[in-house]
PDB file of N, CA and C in Angstrom:
ATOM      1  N   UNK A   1      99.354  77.808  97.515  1.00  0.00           N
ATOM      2  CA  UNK A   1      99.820  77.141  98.713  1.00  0.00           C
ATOM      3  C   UNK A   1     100.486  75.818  98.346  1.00  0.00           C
ATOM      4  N   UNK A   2     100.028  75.031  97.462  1.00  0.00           N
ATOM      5  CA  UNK A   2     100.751  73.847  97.027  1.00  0.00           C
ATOM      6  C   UNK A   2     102.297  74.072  96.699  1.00  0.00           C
ATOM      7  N   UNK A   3     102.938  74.973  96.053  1.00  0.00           N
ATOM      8  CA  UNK A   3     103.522  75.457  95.876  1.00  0.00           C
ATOM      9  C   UNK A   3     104.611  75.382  96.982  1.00  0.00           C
ATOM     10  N   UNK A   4     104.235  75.858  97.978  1.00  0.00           N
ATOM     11  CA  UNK A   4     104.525  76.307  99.445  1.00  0.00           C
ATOM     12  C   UNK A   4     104.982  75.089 100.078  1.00  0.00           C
ATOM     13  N   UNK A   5     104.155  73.617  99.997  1.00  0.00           N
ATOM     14  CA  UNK A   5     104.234  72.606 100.679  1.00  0.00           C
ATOM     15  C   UNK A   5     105.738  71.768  99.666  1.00  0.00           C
ATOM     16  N   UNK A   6     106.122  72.043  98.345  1.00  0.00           N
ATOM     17  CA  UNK A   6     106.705  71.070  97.852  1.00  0.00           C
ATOM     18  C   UNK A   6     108.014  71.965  98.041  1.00  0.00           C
ATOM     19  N   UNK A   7     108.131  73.172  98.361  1.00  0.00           N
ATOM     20  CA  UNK A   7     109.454  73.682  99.043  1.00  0.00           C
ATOM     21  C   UNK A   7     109.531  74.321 100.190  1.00  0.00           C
ATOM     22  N   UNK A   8     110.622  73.107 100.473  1.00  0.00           N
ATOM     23  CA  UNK A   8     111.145  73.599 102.272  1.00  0.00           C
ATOM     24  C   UNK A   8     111.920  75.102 103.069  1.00  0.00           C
ATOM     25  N   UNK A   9     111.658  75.589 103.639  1.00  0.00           N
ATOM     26  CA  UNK A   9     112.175  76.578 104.291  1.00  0.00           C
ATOM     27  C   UNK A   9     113.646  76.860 103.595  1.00  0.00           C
ATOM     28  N   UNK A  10     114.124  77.554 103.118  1.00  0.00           N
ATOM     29  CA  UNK A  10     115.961  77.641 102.976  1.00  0.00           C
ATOM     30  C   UNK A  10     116.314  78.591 104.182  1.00  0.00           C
ATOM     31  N   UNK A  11     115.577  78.434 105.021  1.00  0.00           N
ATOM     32  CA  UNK A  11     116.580  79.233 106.247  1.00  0.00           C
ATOM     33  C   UNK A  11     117.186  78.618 107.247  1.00  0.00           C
ATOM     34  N   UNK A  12     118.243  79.011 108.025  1.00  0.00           N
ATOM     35  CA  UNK A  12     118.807  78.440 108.567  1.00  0.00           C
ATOM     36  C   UNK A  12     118.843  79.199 109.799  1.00  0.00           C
ATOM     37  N   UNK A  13     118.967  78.096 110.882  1.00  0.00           N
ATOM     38  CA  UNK A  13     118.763  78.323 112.435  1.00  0.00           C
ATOM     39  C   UNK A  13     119.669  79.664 112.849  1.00  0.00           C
ATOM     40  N   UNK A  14     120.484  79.762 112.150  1.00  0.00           N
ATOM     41  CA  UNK A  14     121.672  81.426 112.189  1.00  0.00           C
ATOM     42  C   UNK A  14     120.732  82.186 112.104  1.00  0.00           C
ATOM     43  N   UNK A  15     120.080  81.689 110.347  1.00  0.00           N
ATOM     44  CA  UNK A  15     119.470  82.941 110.117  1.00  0.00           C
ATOM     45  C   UNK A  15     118.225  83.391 110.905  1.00  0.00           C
ATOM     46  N   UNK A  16     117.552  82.437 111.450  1.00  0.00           N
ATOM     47  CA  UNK A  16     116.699  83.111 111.933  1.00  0.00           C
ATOM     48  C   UNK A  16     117.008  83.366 113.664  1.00  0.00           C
ATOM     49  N   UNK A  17     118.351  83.455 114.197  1.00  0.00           N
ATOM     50  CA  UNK A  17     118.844  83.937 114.890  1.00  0.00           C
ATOM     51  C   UNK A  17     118.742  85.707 114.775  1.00  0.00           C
ATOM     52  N   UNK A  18     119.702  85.799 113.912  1.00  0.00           N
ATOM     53  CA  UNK A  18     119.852  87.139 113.318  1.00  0.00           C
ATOM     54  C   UNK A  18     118.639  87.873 113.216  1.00  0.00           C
ATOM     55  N   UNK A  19     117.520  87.039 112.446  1.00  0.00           N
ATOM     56  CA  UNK A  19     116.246  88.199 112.229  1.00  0.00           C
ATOM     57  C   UNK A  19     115.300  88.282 113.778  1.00  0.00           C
ATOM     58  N   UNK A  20     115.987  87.043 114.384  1.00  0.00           N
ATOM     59  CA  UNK A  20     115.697  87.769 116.013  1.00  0.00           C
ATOM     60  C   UNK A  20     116.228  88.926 116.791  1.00  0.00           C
ATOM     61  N   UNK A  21     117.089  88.889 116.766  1.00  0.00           N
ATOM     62  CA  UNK A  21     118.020  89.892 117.109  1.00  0.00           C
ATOM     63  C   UNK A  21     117.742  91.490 116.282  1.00  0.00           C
ATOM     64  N   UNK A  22     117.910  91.439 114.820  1.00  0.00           N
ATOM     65  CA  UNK A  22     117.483  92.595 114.351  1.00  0.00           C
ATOM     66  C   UNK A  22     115.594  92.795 114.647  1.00  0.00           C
ATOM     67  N   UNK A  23     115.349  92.265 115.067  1.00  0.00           N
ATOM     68  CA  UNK A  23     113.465  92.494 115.488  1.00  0.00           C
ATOM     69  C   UNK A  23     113.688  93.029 116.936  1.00  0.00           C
ATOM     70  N   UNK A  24     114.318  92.255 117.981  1.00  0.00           N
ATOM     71  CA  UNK A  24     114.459  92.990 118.990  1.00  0.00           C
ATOM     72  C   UNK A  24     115.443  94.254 119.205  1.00  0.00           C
ATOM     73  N   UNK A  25     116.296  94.126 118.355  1.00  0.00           N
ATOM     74  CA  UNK A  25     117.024  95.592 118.064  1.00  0.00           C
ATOM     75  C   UNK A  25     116.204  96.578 118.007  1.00  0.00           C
ATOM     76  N   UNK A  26     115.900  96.314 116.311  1.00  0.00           N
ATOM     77  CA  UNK A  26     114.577  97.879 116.047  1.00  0.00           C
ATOM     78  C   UNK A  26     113.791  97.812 116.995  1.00  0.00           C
ATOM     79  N   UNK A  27     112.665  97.082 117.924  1.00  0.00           N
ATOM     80  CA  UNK A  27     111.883  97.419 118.728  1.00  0.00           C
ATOM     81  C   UNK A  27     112.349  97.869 119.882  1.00  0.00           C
ATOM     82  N   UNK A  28     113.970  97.992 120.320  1.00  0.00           N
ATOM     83  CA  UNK A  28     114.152  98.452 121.659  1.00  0.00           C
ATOM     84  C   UNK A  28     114.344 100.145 120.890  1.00  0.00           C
ATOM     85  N   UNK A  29     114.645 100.397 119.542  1.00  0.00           N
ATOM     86  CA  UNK A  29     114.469 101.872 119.007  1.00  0.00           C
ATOM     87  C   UNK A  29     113.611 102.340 118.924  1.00  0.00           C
ATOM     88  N   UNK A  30     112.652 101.691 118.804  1.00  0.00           N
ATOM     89  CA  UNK A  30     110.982 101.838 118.862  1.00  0.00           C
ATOM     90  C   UNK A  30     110.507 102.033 120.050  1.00  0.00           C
ATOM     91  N   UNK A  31     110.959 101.358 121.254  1.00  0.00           N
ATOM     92  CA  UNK A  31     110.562 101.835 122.451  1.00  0.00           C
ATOM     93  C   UNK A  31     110.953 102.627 123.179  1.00  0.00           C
ATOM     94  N   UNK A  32     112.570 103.659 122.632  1.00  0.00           N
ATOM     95  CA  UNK A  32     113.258 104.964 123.301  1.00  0.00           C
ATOM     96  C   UNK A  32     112.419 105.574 122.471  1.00  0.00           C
ATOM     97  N   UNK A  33     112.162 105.649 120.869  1.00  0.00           N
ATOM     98  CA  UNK A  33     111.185 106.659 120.285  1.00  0.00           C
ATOM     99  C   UNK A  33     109.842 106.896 121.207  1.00  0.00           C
ATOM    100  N   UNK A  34     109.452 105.824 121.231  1.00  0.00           N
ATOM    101  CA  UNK A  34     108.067 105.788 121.980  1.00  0.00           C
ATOM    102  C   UNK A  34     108.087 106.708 123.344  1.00  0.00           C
ATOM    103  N   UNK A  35     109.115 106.512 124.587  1.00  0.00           N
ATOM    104  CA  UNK A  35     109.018 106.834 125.332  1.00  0.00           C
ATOM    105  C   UNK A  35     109.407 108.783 125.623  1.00  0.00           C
ATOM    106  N   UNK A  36     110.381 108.793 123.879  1.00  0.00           N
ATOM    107  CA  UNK A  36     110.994 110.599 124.573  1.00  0.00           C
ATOM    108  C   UNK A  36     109.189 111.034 123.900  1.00  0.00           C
ATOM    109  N   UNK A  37     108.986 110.380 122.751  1.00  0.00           N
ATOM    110  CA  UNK A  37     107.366 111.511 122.641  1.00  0.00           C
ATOM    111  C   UNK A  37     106.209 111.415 123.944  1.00  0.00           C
ATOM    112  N   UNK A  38     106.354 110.201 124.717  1.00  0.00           N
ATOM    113  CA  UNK A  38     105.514 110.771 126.055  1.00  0.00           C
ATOM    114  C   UNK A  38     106.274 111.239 127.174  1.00  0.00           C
ATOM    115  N   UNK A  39     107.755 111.568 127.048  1.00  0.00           N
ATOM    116  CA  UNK A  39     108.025 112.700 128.186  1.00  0.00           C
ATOM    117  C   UNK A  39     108.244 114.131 127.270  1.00  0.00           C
ATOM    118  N   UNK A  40     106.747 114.194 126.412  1.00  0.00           N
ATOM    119  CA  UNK A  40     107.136 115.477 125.628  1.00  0.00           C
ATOM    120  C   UNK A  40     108.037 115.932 124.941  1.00  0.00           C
ATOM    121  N   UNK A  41     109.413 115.255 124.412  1.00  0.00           N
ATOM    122  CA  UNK A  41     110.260 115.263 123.374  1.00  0.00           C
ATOM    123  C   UNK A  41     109.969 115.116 121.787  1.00  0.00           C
ATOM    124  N   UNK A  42     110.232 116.314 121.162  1.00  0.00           N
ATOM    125  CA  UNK A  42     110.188 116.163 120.042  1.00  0.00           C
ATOM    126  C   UNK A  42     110.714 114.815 118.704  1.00  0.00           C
ATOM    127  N   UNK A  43     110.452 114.534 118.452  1.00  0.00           N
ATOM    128  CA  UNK A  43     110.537 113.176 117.614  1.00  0.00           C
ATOM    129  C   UNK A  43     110.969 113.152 116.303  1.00  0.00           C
ATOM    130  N   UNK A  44     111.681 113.257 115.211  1.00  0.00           N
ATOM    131  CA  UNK A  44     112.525 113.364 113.948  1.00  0.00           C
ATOM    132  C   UNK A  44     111.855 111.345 113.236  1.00  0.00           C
ATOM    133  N   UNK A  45     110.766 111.440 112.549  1.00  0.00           N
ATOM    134  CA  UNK A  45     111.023 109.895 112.212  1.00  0.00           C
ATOM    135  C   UNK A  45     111.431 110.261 110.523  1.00  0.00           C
ATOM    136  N   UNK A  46     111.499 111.178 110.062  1.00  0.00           N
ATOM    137  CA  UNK A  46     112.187 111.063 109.095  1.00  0.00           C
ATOM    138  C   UNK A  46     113.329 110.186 108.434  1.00  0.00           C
ATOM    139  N   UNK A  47     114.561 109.721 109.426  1.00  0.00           N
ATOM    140  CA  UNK A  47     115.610 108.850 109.033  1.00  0.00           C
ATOM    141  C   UNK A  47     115.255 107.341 109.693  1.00  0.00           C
ATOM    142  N   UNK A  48     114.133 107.240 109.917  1.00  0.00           N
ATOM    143  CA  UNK A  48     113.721 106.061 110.736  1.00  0.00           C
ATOM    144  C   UNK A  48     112.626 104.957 109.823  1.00  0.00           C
ATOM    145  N   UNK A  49     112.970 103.889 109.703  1.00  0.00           N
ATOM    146  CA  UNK A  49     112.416 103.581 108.789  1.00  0.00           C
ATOM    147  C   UNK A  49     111.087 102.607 109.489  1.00  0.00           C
ATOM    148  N   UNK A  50     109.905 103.138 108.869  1.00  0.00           N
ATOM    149  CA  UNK A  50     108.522 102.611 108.856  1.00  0.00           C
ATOM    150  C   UNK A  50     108.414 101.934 108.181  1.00  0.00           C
ATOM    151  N   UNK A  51     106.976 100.961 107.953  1.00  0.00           N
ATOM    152  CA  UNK A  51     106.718 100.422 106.741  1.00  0.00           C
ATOM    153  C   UNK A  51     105.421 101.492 106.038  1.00  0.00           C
ATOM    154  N   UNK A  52     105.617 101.462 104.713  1.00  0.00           N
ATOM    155  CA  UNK A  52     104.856 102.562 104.100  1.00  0.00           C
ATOM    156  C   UNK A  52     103.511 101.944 104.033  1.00  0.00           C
ATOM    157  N   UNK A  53     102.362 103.216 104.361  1.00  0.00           N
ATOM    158  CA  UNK A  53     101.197 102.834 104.620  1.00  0.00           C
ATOM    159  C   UNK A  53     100.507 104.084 103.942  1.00  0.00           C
ATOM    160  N   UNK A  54      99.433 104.119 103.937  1.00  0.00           N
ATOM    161  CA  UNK A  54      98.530 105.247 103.717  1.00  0.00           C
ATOM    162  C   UNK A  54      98.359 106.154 105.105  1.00  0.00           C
ATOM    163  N   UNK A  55      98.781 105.863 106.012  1.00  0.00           N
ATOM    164  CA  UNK A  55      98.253 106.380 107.409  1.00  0.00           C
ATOM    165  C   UNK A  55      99.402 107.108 108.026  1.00  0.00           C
ATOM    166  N   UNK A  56     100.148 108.005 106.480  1.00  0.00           N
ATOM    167  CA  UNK A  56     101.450 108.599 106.847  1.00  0.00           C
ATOM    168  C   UNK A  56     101.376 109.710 107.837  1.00  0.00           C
ATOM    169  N   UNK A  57      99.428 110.352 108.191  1.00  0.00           N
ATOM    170  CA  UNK A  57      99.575 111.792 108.964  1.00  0.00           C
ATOM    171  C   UNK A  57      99.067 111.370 109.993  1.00  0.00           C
ATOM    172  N   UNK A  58      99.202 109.995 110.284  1.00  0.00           N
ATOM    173  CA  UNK A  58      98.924 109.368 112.134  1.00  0.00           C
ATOM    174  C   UNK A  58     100.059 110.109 113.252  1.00  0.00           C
ATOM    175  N   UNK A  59      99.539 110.784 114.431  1.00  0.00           N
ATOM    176  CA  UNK A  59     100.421 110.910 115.342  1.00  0.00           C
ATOM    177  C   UNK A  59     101.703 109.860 115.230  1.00  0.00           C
ATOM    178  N   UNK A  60     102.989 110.719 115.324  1.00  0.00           N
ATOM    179  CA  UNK A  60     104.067 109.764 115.653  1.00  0.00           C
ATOM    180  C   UNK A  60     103.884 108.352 116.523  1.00  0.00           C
ATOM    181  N   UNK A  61     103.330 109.050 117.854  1.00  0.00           N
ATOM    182  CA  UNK A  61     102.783 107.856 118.596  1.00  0.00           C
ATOM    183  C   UNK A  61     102.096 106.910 118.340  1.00  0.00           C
ATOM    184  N   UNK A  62     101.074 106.820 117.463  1.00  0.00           N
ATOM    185  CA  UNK A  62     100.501 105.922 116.986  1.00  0.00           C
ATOM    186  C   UNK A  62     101.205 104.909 116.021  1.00  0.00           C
ATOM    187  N   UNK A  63     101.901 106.039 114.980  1.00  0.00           N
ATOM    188  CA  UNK A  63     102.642 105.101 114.106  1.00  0.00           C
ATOM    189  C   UNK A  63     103.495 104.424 114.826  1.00  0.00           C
ATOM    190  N   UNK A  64     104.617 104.657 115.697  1.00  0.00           N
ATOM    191  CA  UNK A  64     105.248 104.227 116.208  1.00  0.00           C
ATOM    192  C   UNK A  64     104.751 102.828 116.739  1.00  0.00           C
ATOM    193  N   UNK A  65     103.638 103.082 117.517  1.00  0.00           N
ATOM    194  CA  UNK A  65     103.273 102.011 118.509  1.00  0.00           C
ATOM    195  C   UNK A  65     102.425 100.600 117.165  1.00  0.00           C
ATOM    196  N   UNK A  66     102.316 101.390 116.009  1.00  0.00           N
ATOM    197  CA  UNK A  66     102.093 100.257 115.336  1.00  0.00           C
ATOM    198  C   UNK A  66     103.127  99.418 114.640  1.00  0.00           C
ATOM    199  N   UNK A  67     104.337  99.894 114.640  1.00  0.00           N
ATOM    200  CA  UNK A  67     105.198  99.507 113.954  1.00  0.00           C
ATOM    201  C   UNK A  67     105.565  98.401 115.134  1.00  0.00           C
ATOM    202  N   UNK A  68     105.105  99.178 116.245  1.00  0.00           N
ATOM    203  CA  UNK A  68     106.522  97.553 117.337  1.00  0.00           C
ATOM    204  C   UNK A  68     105.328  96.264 117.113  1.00  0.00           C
ATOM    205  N   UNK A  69     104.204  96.945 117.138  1.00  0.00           N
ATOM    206  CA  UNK A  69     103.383  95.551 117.100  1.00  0.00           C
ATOM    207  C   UNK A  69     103.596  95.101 116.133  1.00  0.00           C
ATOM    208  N   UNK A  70     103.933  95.670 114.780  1.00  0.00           N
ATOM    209  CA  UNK A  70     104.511  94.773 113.595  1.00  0.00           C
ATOM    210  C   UNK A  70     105.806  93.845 114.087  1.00  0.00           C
ATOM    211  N   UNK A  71     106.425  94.466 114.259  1.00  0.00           N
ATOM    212  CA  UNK A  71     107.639  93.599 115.110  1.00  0.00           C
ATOM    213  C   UNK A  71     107.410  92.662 115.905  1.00  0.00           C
ATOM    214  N   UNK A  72     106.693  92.769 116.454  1.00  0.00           N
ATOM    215  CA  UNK A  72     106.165  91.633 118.117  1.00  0.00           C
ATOM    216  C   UNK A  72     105.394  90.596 117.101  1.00  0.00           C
ATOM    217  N   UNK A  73     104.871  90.918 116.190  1.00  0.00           N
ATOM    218  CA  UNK A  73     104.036  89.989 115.512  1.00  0.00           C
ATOM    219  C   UNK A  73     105.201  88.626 114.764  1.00  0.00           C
ATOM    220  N   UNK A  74     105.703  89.855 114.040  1.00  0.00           N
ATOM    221  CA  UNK A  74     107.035  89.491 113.162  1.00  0.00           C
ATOM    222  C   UNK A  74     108.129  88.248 113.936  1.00  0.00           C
ATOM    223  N   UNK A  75     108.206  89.100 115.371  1.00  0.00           N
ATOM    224  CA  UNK A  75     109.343  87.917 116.274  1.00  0.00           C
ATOM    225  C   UNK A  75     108.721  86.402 116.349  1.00  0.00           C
ATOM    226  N   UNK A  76     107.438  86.905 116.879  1.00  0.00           N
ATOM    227  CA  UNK A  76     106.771  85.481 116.786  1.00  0.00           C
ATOM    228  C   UNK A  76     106.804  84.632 116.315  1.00  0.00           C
ATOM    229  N   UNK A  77     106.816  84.865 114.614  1.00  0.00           N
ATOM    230  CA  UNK A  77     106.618  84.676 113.510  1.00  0.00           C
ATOM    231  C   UNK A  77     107.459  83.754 113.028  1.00  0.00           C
ATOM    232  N   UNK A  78     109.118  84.147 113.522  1.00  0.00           N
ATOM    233  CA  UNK A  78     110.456  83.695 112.741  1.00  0.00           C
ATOM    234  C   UNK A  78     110.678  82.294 113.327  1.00  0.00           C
ATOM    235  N   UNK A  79     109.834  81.256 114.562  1.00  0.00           N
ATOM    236  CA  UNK A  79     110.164  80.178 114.262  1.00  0.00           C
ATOM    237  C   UNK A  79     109.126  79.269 113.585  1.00  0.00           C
ATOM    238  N   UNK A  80     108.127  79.913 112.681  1.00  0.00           N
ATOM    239  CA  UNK A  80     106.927  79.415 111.749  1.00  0.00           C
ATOM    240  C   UNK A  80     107.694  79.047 110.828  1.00  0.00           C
ATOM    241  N   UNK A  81     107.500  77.786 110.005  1.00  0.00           N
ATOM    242  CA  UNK A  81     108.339  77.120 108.899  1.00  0.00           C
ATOM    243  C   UNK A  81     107.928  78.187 107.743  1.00  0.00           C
ATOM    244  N   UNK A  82     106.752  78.797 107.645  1.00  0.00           N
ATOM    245  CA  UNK A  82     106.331  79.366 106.829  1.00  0.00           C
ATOM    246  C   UNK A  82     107.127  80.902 106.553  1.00  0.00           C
ATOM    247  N   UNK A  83     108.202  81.241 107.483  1.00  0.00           N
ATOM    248  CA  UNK A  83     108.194  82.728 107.757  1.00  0.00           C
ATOM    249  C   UNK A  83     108.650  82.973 106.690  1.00  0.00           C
ATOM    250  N   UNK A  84     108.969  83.997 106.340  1.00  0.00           N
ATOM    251  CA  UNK A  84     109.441  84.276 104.969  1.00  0.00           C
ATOM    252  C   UNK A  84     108.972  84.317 103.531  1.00  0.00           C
ATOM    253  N   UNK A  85     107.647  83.392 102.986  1.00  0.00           N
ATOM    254  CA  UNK A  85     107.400  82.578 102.329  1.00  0.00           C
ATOM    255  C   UNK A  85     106.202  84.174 102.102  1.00  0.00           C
ATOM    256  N   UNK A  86     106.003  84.625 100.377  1.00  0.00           N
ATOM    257  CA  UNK A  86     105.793  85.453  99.872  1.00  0.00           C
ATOM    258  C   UNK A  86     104.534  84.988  98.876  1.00  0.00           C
ATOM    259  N   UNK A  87     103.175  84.560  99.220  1.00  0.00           N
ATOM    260  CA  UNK A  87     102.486  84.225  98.781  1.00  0.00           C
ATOM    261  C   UNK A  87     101.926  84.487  97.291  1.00  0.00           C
ATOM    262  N   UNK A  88     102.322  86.202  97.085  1.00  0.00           N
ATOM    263  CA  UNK A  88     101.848  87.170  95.529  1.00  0.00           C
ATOM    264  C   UNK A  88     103.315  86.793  94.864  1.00  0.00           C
ATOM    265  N   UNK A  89     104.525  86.148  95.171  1.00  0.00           N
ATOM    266  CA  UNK A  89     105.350  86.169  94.168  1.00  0.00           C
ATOM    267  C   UNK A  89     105.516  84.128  94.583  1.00  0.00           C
ATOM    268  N   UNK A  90     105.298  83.540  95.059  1.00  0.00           N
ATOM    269  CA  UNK A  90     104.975  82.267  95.274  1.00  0.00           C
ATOM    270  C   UNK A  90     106.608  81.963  95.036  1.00  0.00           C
ATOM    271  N   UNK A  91     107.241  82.689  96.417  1.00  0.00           N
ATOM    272  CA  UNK A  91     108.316  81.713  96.580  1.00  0.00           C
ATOM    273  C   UNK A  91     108.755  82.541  98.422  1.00  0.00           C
ATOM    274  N   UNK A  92     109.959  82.358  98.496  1.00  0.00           N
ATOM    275  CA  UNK A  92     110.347  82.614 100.146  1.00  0.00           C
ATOM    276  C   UNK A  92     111.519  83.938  99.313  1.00  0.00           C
ATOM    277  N   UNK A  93     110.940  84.431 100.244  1.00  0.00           N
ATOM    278  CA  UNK A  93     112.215  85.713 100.250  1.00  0.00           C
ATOM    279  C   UNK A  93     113.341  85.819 100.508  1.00  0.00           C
ATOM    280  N   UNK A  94     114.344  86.183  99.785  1.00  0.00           N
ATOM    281  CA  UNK A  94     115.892  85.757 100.006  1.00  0.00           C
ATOM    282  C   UNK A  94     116.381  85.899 101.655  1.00  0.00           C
ATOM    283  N   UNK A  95     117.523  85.140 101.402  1.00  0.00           N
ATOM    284  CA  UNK A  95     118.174  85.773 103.095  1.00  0.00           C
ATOM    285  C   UNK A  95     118.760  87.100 102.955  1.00  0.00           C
ATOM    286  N   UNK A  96     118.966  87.210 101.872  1.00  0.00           N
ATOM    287  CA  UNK A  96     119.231  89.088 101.919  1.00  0.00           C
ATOM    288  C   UNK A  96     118.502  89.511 102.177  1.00  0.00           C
ATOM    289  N   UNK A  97     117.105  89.956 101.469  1.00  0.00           N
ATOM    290  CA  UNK A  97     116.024  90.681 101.370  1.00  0.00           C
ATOM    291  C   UNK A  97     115.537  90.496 103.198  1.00  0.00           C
ATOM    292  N   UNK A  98     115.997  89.704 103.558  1.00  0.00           N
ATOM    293  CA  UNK A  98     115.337  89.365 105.053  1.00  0.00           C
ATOM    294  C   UNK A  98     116.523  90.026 106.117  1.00  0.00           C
ATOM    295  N   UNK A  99     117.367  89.401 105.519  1.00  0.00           N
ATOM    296  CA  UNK A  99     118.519  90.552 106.421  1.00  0.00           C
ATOM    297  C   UNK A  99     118.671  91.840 106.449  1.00  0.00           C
ATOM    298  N   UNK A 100     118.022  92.368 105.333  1.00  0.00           N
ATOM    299  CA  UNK A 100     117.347  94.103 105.096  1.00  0.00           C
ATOM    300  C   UNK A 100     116.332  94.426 105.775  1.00  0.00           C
ATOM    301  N   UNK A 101     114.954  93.158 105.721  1.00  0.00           N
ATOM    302  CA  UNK A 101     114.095  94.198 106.473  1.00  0.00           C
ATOM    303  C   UNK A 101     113.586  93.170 107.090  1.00  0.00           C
ATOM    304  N   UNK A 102     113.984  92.362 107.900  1.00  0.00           N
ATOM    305  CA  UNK A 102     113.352  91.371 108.481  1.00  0.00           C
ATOM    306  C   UNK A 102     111.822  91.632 109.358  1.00  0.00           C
ATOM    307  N   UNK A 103     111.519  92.522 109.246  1.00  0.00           N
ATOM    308  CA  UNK A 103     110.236  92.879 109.637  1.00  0.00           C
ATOM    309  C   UNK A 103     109.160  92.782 108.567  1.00  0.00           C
ATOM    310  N   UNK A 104     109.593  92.287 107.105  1.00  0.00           N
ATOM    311  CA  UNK A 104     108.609  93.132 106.413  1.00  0.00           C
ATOM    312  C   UNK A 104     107.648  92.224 106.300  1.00  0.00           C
ATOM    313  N   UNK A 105     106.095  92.645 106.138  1.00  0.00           N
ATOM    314  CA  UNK A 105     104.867  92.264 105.756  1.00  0.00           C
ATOM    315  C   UNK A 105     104.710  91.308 104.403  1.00  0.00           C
ATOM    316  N   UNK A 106     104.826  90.040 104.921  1.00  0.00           N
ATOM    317  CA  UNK A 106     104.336  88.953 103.884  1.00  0.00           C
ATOM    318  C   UNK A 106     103.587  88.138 104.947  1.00  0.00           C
ATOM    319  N   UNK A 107     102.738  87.492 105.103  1.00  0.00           N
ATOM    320  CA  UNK A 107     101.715  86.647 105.678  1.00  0.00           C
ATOM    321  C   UNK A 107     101.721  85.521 104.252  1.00  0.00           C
ATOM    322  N   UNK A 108     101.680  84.201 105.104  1.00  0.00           N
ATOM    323  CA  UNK A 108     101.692  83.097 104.310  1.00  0.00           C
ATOM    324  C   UNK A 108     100.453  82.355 104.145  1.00  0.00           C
ATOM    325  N   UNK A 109      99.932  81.969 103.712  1.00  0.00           N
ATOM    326  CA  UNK A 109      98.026  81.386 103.346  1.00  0.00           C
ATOM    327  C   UNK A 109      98.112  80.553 104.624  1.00  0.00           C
TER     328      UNK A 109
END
C-alpha cells in the first residue's frame, strides 16, 4: 500500500468518462441478456465476454446477474482515486488494459 500512496492516479477525467460509459454499455447488454432468458429465450453466451471463474456450469441467469453486479460495483468504483490500482503487481493498470476491460477485478488494499 505504501507504494500506492507515493503514486498518483494517471487517469484522466476522459478516461474515466469512457470506463463509464463502457460499464453502462456492457450492463445495458447484460440486462437484454438477462431479460430474453426470463421471457424463455434461448441465450448463446459463448461470444459474450464474462469474467472467468470456476462457476462456469452456473445457470446463464445467475452468471449473468453476477456479472452486472460486477459492473454496478465497478461503476461505482471509477470515481475512487484508487480505481485501477493492481495491488499483486503493485502498480495501476494501463489506460489500455482499462479501455479493454474496464470491468476487470482488481480491488485496492
Amino acid at each position: 500500500m505504501r507504494a500506492m500512496s507515493q503514486a498518483p492516479s494517471p487517469y484522466r477525467s476522459e478516461d474515466r468518462q469512457r470506463w463509464r460509459e463502457a460499464l453502462l454499455d456492457k450492463g445495458g447488454q447484460v440486462a437484454t441478456l438477462i431479460e430474453a432468458i426470463l421471457a424463455g429465450k434461448e441465450v448463446d453466451l459463448a461470444d459474450f465476454e464474462l469474467t472467468q471463474t470456476d462457476k462456469q456450469k452456473e445457470p446463464p441467469e445467475k452468471r449473468l446477474r453476477r456479472f452486472f453486479d460486477l459492473l454496478m460495483k465497478r461503476l461505482r468504483a471509477v470515481d475512487d482515486p484508487r480505481f485501477g490500482w493492481d495491488p499483486t503487481q503493485g502498480r495501476y493498470l494501463s489506460v489500455t488494459e482499462l479501455n479493454e476491460l474496464p470491468w476487470i477485478e482488481v480491488d485496492p488494499p
